[in-house]
N, C-alpha and C. Protein backbone atom coordinates (compact mmCIF):
# COMPACT_ATOMS: atom_id res chain seq x y z
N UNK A 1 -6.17 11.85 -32.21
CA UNK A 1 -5.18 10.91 -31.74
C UNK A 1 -3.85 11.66 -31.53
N UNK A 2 -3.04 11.41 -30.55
CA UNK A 2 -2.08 11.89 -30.07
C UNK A 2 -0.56 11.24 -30.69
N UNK A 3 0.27 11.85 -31.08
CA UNK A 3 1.16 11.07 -31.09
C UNK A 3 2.33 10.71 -29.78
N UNK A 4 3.13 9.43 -30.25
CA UNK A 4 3.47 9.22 -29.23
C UNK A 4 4.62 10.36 -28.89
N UNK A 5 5.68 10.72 -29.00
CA UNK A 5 6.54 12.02 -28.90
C UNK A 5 5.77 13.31 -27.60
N UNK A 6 4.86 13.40 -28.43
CA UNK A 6 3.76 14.30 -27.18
C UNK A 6 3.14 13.95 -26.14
N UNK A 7 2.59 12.69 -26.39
CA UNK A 7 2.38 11.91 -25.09
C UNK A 7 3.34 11.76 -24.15
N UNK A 8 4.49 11.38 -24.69
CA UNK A 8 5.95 10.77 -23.85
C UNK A 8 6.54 12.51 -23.13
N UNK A 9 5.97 13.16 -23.59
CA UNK A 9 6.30 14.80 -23.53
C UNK A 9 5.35 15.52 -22.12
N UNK A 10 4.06 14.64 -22.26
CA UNK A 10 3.37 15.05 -21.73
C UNK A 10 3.75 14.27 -20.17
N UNK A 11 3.93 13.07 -20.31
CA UNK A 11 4.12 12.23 -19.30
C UNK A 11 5.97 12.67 -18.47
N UNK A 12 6.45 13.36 -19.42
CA UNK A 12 7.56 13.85 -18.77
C UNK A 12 7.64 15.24 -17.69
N UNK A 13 6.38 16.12 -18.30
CA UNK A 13 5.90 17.26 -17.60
C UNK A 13 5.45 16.83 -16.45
N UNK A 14 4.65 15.98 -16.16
CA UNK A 14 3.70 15.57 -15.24
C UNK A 14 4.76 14.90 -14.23
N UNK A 15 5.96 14.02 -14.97
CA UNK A 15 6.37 13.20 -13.21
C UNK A 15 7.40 14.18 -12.97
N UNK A 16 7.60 15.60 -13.25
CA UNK A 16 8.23 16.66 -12.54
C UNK A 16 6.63 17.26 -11.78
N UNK A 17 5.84 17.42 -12.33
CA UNK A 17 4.96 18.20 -11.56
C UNK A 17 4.33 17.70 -10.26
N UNK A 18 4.74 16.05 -10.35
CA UNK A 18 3.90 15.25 -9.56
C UNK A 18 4.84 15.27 -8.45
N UNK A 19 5.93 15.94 -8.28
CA UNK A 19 6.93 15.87 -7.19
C UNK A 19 6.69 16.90 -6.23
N UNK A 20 5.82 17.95 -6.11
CA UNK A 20 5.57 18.74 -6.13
C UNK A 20 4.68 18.42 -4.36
N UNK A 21 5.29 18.76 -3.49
CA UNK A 21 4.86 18.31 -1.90
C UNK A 21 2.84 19.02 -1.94
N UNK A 22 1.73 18.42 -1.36
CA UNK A 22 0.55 19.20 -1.49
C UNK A 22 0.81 19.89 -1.36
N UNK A 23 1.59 21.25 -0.40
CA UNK A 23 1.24 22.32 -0.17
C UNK A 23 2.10 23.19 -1.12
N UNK A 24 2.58 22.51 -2.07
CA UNK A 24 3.85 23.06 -3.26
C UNK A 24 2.94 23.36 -4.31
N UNK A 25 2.27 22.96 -4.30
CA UNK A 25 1.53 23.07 -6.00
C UNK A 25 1.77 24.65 -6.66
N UNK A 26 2.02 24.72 -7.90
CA UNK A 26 1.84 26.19 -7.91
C UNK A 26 0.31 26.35 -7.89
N UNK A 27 -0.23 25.75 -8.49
CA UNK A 27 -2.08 26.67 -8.49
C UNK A 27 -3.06 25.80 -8.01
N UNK A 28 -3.78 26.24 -7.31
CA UNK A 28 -4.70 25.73 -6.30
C UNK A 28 -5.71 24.59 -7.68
N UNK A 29 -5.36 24.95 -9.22
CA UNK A 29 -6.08 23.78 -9.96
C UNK A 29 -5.14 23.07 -10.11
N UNK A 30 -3.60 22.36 -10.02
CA UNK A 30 -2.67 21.20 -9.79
C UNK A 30 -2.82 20.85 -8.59
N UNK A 31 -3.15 19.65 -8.18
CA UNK A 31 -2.76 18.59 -7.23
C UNK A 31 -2.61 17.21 -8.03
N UNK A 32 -2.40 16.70 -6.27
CA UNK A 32 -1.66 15.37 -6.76
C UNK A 32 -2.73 14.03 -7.91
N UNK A 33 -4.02 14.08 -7.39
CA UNK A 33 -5.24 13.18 -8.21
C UNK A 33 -5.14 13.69 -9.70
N UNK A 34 -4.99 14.74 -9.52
CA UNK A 34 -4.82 15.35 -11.44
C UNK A 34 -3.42 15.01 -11.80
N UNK A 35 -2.35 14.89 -11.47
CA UNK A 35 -0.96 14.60 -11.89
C UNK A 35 -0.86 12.85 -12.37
N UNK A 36 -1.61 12.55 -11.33
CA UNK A 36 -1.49 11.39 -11.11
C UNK A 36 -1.99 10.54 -12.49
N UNK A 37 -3.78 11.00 -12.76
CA UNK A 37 -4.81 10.54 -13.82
C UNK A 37 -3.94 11.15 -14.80
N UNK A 38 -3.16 11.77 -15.00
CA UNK A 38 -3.07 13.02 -16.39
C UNK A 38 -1.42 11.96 -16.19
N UNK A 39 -0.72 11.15 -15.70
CA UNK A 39 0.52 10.23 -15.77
C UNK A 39 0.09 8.94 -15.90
N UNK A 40 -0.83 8.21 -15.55
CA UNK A 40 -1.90 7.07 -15.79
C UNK A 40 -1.78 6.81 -17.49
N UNK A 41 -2.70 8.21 -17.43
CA UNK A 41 -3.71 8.32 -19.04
C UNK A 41 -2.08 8.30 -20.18
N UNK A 42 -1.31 9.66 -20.07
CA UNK A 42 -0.36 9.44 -20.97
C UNK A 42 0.24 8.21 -21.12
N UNK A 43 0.91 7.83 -19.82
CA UNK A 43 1.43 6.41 -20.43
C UNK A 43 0.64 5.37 -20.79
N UNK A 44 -0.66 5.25 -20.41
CA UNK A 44 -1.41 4.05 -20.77
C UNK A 44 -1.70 4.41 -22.26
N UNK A 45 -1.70 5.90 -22.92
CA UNK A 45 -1.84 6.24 -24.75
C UNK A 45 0.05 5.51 -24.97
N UNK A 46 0.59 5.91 -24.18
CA UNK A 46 2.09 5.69 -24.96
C UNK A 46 2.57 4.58 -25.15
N UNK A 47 1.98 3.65 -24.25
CA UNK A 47 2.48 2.55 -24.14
C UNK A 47 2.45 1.43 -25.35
N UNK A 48 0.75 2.06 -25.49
CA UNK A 48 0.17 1.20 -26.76
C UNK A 48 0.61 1.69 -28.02
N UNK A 49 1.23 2.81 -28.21
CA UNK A 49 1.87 3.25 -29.39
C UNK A 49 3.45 2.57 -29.92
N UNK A 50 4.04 1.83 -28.66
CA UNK A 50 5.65 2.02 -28.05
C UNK A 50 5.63 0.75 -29.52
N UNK A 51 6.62 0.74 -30.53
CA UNK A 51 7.11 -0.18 -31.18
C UNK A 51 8.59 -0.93 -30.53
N UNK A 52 9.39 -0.04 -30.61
CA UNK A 52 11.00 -0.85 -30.64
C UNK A 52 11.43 -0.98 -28.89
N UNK A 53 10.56 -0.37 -28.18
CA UNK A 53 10.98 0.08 -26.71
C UNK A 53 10.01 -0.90 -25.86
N UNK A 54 9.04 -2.09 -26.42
CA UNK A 54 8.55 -2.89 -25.66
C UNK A 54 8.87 -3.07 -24.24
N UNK A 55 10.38 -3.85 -24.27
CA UNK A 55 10.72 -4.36 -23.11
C UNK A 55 10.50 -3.83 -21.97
N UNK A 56 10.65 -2.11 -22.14
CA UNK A 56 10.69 -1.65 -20.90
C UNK A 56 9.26 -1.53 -20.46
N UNK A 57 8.55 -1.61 -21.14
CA UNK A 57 7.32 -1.51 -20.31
C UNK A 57 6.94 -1.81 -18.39
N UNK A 58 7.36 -3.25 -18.79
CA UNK A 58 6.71 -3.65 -17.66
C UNK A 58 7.64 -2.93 -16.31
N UNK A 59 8.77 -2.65 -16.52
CA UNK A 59 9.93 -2.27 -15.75
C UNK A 59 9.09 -0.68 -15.21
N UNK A 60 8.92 0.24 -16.68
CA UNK A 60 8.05 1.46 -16.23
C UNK A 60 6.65 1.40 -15.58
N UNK A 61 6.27 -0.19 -15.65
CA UNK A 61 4.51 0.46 -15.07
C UNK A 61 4.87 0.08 -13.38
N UNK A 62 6.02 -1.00 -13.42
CA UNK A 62 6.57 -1.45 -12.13
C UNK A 62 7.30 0.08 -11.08
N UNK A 63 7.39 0.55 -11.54
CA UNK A 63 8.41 1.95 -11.13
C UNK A 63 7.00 2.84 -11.16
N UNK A 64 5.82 2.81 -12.00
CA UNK A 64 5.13 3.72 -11.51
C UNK A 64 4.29 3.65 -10.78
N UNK A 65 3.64 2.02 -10.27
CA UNK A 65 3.00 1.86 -9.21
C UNK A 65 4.11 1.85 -8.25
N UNK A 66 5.31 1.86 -8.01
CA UNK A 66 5.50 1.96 -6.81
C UNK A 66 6.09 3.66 -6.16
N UNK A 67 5.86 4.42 -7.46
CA UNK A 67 5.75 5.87 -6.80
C UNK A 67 4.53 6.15 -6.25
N UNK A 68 3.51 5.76 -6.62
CA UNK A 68 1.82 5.77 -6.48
C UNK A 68 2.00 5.69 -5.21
N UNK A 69 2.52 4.21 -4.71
CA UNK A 69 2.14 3.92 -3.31
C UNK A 69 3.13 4.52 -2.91
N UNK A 70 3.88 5.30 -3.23
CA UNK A 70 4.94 5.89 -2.27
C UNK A 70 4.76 7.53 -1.73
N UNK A 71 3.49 7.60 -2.85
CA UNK A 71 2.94 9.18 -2.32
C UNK A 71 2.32 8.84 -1.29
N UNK A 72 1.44 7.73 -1.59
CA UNK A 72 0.09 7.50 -1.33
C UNK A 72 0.18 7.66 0.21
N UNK A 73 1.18 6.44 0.39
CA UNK A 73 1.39 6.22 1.74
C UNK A 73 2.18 7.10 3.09
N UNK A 74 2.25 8.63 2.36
CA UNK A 74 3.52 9.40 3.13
C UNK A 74 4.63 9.60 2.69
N UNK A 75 5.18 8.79 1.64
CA UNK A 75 6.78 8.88 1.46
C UNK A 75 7.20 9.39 0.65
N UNK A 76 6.82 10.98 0.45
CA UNK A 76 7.06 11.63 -0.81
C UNK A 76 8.42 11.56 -1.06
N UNK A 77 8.85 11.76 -0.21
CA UNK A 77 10.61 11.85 -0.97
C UNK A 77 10.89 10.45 -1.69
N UNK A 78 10.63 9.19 -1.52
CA UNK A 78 10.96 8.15 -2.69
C UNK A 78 9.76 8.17 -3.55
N UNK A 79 8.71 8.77 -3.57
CA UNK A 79 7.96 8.89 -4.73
C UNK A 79 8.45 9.76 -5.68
N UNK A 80 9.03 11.08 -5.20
CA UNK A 80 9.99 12.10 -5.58
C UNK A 80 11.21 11.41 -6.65
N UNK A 81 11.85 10.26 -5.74
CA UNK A 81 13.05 9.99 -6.29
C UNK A 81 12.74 9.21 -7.46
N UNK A 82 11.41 8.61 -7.26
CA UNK A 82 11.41 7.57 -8.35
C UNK A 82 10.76 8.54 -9.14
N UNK A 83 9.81 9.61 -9.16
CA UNK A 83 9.40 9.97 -10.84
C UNK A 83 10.77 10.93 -11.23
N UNK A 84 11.36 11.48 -10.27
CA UNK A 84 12.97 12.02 -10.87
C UNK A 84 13.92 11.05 -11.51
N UNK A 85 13.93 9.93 -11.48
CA UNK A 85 14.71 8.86 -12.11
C UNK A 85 14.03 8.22 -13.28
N UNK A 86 12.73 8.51 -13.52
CA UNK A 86 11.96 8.08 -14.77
C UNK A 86 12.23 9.07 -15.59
N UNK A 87 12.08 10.62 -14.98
CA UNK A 87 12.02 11.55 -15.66
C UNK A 87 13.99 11.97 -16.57
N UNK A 88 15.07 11.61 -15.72
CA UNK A 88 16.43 12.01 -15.61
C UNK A 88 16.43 10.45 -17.05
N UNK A 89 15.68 9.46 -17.03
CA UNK A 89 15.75 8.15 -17.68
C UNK A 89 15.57 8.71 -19.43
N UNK A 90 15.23 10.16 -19.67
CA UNK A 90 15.04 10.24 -20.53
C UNK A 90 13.33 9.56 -21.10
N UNK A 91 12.38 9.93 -20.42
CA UNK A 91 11.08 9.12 -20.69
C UNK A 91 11.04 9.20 -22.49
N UNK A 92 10.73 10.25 -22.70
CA UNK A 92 10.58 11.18 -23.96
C UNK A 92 11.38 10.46 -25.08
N UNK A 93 12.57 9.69 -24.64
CA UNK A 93 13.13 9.35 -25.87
C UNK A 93 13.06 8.01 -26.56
N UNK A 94 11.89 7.40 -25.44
CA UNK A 94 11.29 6.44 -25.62
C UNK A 94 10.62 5.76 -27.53
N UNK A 95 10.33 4.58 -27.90
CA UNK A 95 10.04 4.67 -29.51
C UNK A 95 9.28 3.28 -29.50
């Protein structure tokens, strides 16, 4: 079992890595389907750990489906902006 600190750690690595244009990746084993499952999975462990920081939940899963569809669909630069504003949000200091 993971704690949450590392999870929230892990999920902070990932929405910098996930900004990362396809042809940016550093290593041909990062792309975007692995950033994506590996930002899914952490927050869906962190979430269920979260005691005093409830509220924001729904606000963060709202902000992360709409980076999803904002890769998804072409628009990296506001998918960009939004995991840079989760990430600048201090994810990590989450409780």
């Amino acid at each position: 079992m993971t704690a949450l600190r590392e999870l929230l750690g892990y999920l902070s690595d990932e929405l910098v890595g996930i900004t990362f244009a396809p042809d940016r990746y550093p290593s041909r084993y990062m792309n975007y389907e692995d950033s994506k499952s590996c930002i899914s999975n952490s927050w869906s462990e962190a979430k269920a750990k979260l005691k005093r920081d409830v509220i924001l939940i729904a606000p963060i899963d709202a902000l992360l489906d709409e980076m999803f569809t904002a890769f998804e669909s072409g628009n990296t630069n506001k998918g960009a902006d939004i995991a840079m504003s989760l990430w600048a949000a201090d994810i990590k200091k989450l409780r």
